[in-house]
C-alpha atoms as a PDB file:
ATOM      1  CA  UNK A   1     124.807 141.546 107.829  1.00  0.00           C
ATOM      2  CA  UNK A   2     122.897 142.092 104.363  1.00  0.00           C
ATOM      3  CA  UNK A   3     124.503 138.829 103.610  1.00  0.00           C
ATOM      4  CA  UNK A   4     123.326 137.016 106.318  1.00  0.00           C
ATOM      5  CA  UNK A   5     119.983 138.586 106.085  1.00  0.00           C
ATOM      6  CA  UNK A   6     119.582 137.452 102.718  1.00  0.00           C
ATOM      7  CA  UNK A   7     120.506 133.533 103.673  1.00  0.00           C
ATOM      8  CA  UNK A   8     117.972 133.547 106.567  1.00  0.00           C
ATOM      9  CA  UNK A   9     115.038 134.880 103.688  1.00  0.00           C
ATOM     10  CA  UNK A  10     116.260 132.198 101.271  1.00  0.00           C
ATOM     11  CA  UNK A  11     116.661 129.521 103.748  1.00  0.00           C
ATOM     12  CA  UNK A  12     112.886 130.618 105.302  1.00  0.00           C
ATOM     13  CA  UNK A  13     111.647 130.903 101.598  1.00  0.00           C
ATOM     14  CA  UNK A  14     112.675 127.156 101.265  1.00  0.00           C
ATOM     15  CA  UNK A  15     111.412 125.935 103.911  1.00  0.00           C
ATOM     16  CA  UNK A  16     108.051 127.517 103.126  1.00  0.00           C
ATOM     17  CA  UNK A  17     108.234 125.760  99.923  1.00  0.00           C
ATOM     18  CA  UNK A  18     108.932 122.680 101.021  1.00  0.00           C
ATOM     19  CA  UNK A  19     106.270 122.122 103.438  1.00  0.00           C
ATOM     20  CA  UNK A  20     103.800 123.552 100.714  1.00  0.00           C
ATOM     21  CA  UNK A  21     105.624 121.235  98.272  1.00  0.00           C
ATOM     22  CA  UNK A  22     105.403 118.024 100.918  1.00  0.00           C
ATOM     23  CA  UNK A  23     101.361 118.717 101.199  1.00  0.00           C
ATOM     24  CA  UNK A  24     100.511 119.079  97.710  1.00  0.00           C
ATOM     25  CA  UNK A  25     102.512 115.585  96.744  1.00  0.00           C
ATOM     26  CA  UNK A  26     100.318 113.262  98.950  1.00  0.00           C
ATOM     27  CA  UNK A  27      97.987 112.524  96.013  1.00  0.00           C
ATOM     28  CA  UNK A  28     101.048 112.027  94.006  1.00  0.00           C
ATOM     29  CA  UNK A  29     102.582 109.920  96.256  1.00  0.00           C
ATOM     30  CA  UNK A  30      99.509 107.691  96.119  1.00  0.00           C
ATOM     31  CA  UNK A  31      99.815 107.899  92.575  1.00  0.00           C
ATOM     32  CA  UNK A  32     103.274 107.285  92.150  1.00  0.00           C
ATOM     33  CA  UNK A  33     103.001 104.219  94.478  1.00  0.00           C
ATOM     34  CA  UNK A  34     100.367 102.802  92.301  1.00  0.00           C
ATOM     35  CA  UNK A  35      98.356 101.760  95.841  1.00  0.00           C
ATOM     36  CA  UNK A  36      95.391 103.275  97.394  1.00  0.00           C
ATOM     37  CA  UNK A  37      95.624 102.641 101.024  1.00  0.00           C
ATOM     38  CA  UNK A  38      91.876 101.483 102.450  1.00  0.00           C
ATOM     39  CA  UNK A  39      90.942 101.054 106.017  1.00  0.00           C
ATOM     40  CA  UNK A  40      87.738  98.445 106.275  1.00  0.00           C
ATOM     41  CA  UNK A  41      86.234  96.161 109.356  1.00  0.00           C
ATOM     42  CA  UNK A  42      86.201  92.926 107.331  1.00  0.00           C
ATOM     43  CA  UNK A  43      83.676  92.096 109.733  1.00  0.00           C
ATOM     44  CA  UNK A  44      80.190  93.858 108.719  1.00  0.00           C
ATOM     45  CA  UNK A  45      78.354  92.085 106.029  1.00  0.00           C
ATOM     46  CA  UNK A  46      76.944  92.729 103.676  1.00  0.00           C
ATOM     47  CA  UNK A  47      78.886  96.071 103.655  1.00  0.00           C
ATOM     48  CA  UNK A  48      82.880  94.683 104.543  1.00  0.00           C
ATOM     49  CA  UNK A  49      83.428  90.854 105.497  1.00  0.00           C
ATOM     50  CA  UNK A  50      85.139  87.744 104.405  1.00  0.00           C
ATOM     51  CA  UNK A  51      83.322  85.207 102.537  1.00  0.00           C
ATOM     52  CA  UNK A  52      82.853  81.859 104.928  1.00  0.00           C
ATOM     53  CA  UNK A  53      84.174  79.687 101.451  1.00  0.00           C
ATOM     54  CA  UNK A  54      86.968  81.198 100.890  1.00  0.00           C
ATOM     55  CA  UNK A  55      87.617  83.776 103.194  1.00  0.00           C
ATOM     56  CA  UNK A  56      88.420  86.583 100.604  1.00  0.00           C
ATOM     57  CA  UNK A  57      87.845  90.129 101.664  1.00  0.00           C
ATOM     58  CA  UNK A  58      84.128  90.836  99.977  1.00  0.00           C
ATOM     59  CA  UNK A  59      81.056  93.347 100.385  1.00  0.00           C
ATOM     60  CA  UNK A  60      79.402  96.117  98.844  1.00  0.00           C
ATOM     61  CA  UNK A  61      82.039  98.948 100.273  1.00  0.00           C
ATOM     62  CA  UNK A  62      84.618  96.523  99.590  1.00  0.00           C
ATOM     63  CA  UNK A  63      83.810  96.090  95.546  1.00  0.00           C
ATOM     64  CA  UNK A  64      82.890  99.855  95.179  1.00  0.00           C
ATOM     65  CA  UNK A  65      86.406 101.003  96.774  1.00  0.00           C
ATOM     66  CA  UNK A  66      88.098  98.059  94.207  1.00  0.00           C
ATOM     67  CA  UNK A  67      85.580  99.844  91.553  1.00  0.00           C
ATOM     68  CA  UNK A  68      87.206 103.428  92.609  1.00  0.00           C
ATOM     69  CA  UNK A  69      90.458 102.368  92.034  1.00  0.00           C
ATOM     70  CA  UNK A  70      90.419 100.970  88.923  1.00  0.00           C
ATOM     71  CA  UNK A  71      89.087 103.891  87.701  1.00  0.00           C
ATOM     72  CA  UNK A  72      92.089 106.121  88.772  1.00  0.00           C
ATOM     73  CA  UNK A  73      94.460 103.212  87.870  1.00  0.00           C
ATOM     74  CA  UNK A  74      95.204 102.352  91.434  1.00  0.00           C
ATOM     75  CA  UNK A  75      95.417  98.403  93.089  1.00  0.00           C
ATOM     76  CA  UNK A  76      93.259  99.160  95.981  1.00  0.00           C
ATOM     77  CA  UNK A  77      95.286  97.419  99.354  1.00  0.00           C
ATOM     78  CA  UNK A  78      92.793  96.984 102.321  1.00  0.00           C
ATOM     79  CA  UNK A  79      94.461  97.394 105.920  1.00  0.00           C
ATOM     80  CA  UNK A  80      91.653  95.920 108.307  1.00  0.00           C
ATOM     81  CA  UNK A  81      90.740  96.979 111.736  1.00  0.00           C
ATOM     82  CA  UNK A  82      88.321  96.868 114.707  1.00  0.00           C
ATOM     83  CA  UNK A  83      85.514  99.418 114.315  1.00  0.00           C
ATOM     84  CA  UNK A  84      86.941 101.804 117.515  1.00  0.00           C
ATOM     85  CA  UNK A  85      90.262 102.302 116.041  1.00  0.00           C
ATOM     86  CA  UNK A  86      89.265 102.417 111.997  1.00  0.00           C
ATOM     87  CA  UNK A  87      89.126 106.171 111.946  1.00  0.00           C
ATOM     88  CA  UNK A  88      91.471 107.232 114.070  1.00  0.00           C
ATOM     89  CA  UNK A  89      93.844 104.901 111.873  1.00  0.00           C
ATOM     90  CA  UNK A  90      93.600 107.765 109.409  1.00  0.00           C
ATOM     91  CA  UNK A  91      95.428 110.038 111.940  1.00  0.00           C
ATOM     92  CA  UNK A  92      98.204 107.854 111.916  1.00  0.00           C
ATOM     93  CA  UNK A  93      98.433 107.695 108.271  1.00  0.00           C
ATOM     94  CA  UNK A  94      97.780 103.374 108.289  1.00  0.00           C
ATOM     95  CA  UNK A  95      95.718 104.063 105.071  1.00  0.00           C
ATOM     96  CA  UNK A  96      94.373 106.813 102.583  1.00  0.00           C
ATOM     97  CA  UNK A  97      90.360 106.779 103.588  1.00  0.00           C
ATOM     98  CA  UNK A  98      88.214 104.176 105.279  1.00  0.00           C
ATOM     99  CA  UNK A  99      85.495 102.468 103.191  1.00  0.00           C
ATOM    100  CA  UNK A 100      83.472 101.029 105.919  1.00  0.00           C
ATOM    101  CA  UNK A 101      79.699 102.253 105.762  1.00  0.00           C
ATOM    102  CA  UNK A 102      80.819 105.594 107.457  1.00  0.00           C
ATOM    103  CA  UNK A 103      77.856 107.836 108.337  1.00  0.00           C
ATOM    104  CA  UNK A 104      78.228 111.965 107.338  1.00  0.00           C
ATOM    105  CA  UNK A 105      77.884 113.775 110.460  1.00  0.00           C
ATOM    106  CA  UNK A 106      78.813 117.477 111.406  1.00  0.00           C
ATOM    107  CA  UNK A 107      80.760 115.976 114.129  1.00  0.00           C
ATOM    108  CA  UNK A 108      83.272 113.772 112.160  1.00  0.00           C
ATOM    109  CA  UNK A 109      83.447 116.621 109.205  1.00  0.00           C
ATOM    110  CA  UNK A 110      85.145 118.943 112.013  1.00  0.00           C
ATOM    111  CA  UNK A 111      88.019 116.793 111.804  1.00  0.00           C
ATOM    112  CA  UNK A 112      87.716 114.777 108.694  1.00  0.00           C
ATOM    113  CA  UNK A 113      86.449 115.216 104.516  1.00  0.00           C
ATOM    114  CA  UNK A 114      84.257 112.988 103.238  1.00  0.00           C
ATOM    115  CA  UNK A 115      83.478 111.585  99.435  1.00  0.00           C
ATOM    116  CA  UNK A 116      80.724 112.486  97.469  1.00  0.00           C
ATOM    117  CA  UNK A 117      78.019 110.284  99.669  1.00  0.00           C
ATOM    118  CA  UNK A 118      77.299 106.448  98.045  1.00  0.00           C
ATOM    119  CA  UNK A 119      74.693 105.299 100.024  1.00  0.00           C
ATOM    120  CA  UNK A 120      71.571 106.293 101.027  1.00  0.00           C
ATOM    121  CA  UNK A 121      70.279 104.673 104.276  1.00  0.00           C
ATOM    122  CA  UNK A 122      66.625 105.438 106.120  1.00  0.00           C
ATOM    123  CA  UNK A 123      65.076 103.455 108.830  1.00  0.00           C
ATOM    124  CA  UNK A 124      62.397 101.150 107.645  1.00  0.00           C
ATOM    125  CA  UNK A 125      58.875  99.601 109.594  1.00  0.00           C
ATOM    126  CA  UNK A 126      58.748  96.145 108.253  1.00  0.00           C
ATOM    127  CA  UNK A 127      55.701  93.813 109.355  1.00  0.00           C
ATOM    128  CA  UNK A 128      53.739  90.225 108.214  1.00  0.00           C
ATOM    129  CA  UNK A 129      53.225  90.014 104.786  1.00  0.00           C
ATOM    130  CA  UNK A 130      49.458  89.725 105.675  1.00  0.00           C
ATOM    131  CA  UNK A 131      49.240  92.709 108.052  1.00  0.00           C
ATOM    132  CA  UNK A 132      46.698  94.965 106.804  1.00  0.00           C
ATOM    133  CA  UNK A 133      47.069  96.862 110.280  1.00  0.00           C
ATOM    134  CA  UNK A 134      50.246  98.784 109.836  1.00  0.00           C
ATOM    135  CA  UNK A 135      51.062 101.095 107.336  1.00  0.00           C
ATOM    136  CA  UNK A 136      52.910 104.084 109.151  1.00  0.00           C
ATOM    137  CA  UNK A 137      55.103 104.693 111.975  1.00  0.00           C
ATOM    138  CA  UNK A 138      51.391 106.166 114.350  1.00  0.00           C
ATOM    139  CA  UNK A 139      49.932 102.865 113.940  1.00  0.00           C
ATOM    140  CA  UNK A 140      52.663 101.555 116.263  1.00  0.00           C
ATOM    141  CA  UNK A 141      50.690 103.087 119.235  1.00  0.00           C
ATOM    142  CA  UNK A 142      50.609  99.982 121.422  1.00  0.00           C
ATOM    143  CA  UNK A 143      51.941  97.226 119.111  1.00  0.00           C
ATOM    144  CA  UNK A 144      54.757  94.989 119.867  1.00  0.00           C
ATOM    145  CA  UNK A 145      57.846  96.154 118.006  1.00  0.00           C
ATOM    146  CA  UNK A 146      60.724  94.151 117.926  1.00  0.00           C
ATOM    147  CA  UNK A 147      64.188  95.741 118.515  1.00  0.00           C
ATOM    148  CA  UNK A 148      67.006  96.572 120.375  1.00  0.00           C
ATOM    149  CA  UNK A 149      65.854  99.285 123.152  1.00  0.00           C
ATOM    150  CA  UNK A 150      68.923 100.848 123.623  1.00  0.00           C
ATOM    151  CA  UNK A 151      69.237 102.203 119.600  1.00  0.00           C
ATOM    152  CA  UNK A 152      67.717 104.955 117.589  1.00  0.00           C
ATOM    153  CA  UNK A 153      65.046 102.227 116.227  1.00  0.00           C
ATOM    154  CA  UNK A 154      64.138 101.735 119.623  1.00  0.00           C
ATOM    155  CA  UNK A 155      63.601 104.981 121.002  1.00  0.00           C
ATOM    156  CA  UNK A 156      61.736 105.660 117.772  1.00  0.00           C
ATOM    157  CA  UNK A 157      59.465 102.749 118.304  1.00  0.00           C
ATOM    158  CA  UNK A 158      58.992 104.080 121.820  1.00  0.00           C
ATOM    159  CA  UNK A 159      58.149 107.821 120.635  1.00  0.00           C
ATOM    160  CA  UNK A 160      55.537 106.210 118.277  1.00  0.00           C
ATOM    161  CA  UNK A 161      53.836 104.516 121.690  1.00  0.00           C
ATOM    162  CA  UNK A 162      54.918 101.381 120.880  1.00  0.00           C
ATOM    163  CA  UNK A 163      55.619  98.027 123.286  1.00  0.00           C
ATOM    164  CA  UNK A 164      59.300  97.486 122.865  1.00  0.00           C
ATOM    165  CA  UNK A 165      60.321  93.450 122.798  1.00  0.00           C
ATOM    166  CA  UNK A 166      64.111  94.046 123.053  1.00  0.00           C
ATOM    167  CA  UNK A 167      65.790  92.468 120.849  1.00  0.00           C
ATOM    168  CA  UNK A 168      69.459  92.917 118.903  1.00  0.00           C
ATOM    169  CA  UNK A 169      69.423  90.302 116.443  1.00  0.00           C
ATOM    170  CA  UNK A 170      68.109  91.094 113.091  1.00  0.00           C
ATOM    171  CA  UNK A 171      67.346  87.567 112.033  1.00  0.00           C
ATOM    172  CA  UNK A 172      65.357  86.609 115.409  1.00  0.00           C
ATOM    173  CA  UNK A 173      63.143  89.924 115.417  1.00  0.00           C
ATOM    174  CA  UNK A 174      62.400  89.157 111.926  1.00  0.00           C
ATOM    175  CA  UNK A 175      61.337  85.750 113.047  1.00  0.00           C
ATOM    176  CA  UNK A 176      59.152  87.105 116.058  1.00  0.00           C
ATOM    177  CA  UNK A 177      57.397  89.087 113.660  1.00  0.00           C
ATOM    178  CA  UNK A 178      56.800  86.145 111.021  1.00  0.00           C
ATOM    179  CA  UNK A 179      55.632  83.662 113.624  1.00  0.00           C
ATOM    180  CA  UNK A 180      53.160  86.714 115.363  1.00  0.00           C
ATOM    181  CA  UNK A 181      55.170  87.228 118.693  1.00  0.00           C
ATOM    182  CA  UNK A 182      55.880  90.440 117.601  1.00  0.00           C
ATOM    183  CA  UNK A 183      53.525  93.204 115.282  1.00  0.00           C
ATOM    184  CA  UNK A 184      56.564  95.020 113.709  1.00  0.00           C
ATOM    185  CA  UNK A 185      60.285  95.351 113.618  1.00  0.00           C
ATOM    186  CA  UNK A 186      62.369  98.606 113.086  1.00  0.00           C
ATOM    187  CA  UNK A 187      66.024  98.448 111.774  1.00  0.00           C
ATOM    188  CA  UNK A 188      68.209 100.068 108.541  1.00  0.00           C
ATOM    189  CA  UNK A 189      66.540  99.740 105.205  1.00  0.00           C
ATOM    190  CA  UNK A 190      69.864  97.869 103.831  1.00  0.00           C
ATOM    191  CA  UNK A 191      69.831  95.461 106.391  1.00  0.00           C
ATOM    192  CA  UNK A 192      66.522  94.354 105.482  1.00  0.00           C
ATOM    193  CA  UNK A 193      67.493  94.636 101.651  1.00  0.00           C
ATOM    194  CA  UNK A 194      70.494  92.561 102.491  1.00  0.00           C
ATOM    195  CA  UNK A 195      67.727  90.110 104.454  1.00  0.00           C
ATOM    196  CA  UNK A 196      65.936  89.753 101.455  1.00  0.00           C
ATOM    197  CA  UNK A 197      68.008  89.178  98.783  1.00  0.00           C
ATOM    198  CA  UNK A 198      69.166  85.590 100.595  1.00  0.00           C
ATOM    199  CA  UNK A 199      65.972  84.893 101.804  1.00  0.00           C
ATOM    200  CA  UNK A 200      63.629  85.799  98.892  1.00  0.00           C
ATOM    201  CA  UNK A 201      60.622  84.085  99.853  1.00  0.00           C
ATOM    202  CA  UNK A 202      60.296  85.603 103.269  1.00  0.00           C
ATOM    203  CA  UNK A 203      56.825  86.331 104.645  1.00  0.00           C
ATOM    204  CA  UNK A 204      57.706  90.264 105.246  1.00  0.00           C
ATOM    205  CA  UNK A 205      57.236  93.645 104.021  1.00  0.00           C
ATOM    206  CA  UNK A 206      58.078  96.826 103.846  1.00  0.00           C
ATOM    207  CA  UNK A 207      55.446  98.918 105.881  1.00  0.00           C
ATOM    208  CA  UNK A 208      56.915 102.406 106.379  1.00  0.00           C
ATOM    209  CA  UNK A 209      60.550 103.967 105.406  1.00  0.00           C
ATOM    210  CA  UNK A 210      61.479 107.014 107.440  1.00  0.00           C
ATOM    211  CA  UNK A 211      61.875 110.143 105.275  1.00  0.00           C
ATOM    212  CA  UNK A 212      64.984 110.885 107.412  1.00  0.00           C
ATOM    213  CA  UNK A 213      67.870 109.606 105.479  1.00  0.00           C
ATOM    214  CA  UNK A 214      71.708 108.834 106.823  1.00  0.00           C
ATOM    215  CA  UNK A 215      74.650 109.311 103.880  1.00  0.00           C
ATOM    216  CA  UNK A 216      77.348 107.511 103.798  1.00  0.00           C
ATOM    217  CA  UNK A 217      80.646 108.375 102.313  1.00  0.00           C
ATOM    218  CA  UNK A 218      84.526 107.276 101.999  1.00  0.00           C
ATOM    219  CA  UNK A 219      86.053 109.189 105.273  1.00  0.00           C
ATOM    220  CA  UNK A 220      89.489 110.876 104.561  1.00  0.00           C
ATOM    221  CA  UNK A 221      91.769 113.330 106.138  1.00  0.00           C
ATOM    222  CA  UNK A 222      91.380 116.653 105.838  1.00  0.00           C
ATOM    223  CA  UNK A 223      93.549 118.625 103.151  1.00  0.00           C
ATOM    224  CA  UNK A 224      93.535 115.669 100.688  1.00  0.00           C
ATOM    225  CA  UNK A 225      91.962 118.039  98.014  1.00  0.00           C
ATOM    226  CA  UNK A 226      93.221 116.164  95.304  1.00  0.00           C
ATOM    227  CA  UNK A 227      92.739 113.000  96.547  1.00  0.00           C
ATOM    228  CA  UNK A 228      89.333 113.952  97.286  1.00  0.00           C
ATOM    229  CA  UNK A 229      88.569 115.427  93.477  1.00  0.00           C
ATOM    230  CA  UNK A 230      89.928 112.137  92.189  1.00  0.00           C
ATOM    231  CA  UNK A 231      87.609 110.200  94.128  1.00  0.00           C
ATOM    232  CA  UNK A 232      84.720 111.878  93.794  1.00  0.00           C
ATOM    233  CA  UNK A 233      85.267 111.947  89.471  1.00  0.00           C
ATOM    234  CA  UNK A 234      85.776 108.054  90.290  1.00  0.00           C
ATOM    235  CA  UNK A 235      82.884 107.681  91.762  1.00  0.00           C
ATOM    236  CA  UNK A 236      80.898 109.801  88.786  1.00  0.00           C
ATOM    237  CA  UNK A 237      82.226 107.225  86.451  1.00  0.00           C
ATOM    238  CA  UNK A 238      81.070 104.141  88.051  1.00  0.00           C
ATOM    239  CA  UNK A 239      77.593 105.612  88.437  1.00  0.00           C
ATOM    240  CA  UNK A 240      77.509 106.450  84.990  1.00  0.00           C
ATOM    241  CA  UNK A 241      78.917 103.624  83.505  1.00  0.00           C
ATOM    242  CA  UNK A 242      77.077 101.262  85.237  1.00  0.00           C
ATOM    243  CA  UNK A 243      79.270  99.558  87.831  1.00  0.00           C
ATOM    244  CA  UNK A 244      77.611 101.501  90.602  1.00  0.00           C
ATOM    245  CA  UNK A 245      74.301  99.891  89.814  1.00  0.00           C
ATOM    246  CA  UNK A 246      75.581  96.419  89.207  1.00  0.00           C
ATOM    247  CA  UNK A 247      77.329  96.180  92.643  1.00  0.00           C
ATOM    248  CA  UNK A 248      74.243  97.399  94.230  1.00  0.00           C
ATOM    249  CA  UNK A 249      72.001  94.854  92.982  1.00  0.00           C
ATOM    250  CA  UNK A 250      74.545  92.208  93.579  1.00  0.00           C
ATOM    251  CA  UNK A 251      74.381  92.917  97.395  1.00  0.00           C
ATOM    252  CA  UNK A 252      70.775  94.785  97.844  1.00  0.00           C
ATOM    253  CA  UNK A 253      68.624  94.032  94.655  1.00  0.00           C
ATOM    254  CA  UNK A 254      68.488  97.673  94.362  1.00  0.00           C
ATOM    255  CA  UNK A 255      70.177 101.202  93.777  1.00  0.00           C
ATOM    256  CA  UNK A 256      71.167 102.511  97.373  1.00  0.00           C
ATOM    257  CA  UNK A 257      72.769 105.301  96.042  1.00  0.00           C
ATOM    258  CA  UNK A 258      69.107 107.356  96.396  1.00  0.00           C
END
C-alpha cells in the first residue's frame, strides 16, 4: 500500500511538473523555432496591406513587428486573416500575437495581454485651410460635418450640435470639405497623417485633436509572460535606437508613439 501510495505522489508530482514545464517553454519554443508567429489583415493601409506594385506584405504594424523581431533574433512569419476572426486566431494558437492596429480596452484585457502600447491615436477636427471659423470641437454647433453617422466621429459631431453629411469615405469627406460642401470632417488623427503624407499639398488643416487618446498595442494570449517581457524590451530598443521613429515618419511624417 505504502508502495503504491508513493507511485501515485510521484506519478502526480510529474504530472504537475510537466504541465508547469509545457507552459513555461512556449517562449522557448518560439525561440527555438527561430519564427515569431504574427496574425495581420493585410488589408488596412497604411497600418497592414500589400503594396499595389508588388504586392509584398507592407505597413507601419507590419515593419515595426519585422523591427521586433530582429531585435530578439526572430524571422517574423505573418499568417493573414479577415478582421472578425484575427483575434480569436490567437485562441487557436494560428500565431504568437496579432499586429494589426489593435485598440487597449478593458474588455479584450479580460481575456487577452497586450504589449507595451505603440501608437497613440486621438480623433482630430480637420477643416479648409482658409477657415478662420473653426478652431474647437463647440464651434461645430450647426456646421456641416462630414462623416460617417453611425461611428464615434459621428455621434461626436452630433453631441457638438453639428449637421451630420454622412459620409464613410475618408477621401470624399475630405473633398466635401475642400470644395465647401461641407465645414469640417471628423476621423482618426493617423488617417489624416497617412492623408497627408501622399497628398502634401492638400488645402486642409488640423483644427482640433481630441484630448481623449486610443493605445494601441501587439494583442497576445494571456500567460505569455516571457514572451511578453521580450517584446516589450524589443520594443524599448527600437525606440531608442531610432527605428521606431524612422518607421513612423516613413508612414505618418511623425512620431505616433505620443
Amino acid at each position: 500500500m505504502k508502495s503504491l501510495k508513493l507511485l501515485l505522489l510521484i506519478g502526480g508530482l510529474q504530472f504537475a511538473f510537466a504541465g508547469h514545464a509545457s507552459a513555461a517553454t512556449e517562449w522557448d519554443q518560439i525561440r527555438a523555432s527561430g519564427v515569431l508567429k504574427v496574425g495581420t489583415e493585410g488589408t488596412y493601409a497604411p497600418f497592414t496591406f500589400h503594396e499595389p506594385k508588388t504586392g509584398q506584405l507592407s505597413g507601419f504594424d507590419v515593419d515595426i513587428a519585422r523591427a521586433v523581431g530582429a531585435k530578439l533574433g526572430l524571422k517574423v512569419e505573418f499568417v493573414e486573416g479577415q478582421w472578425d476572426g484575427l483575434i480569436a486566431g490567437l485562441d487557436d494558437h494560428r500565431y504568437d500575437l496579432v499586429a494589426n492596429e489593435i485598440t487597449i480596452t478593458p474588455q479584450r484585457q479580460l481575456k487577452y495581454d497586450f504589449s507595451s502600447p505603440y501608437v497613440v491615436s486621438r480623433g482630430a477636427l480637420v477643416v479648409k485651410s482658409s477657415d478662420h471659423a473653426i478652431h474647437t470641437f463647440s464651434d461645430l454647433k450647426d456646421k456641416k460635418v462630414a462623416v460617417a453617422l453611425s461611428s464615434n466621429f459621428g455621434q461626436l459631431a452630433l453631441h457638438y450640435g453639428a449637421q451630420v453629411v454622412d459620409n464613410t469615405d475618408l477621401f470624399q469627406s475630405i473633398a466635401l470639405v475642400s470644395d465647401g460642401r461641407a465645414d469640417a470632417t471628423l476621423n482618426d488623427r493617423l488617417a489624416y497623417l497617412d492623408f497627408l503624407k501622399h497628398n502634401p499639398n492638400a488645402q486642409i488643416k488640423f483644427a482640433a485633436i481630441d484630448t481623449n487618446a486610443e493605445l494601441e498595442a501587439f494583442i497576445l494570449r494571456k500567460g505569455q509572460s516571457e514572451l511578453q517581457t521580450a517584446i516589450n524590451h524589443a520594443l524599448a530598443q527600437i525606440k531608442e535606437d531610432g527605428t521606431y521613429l524612422r518607421i513612423s515618419k516613413k508612414y505618418f511624417g511623425e512620431d505616433v508613439s505620443r
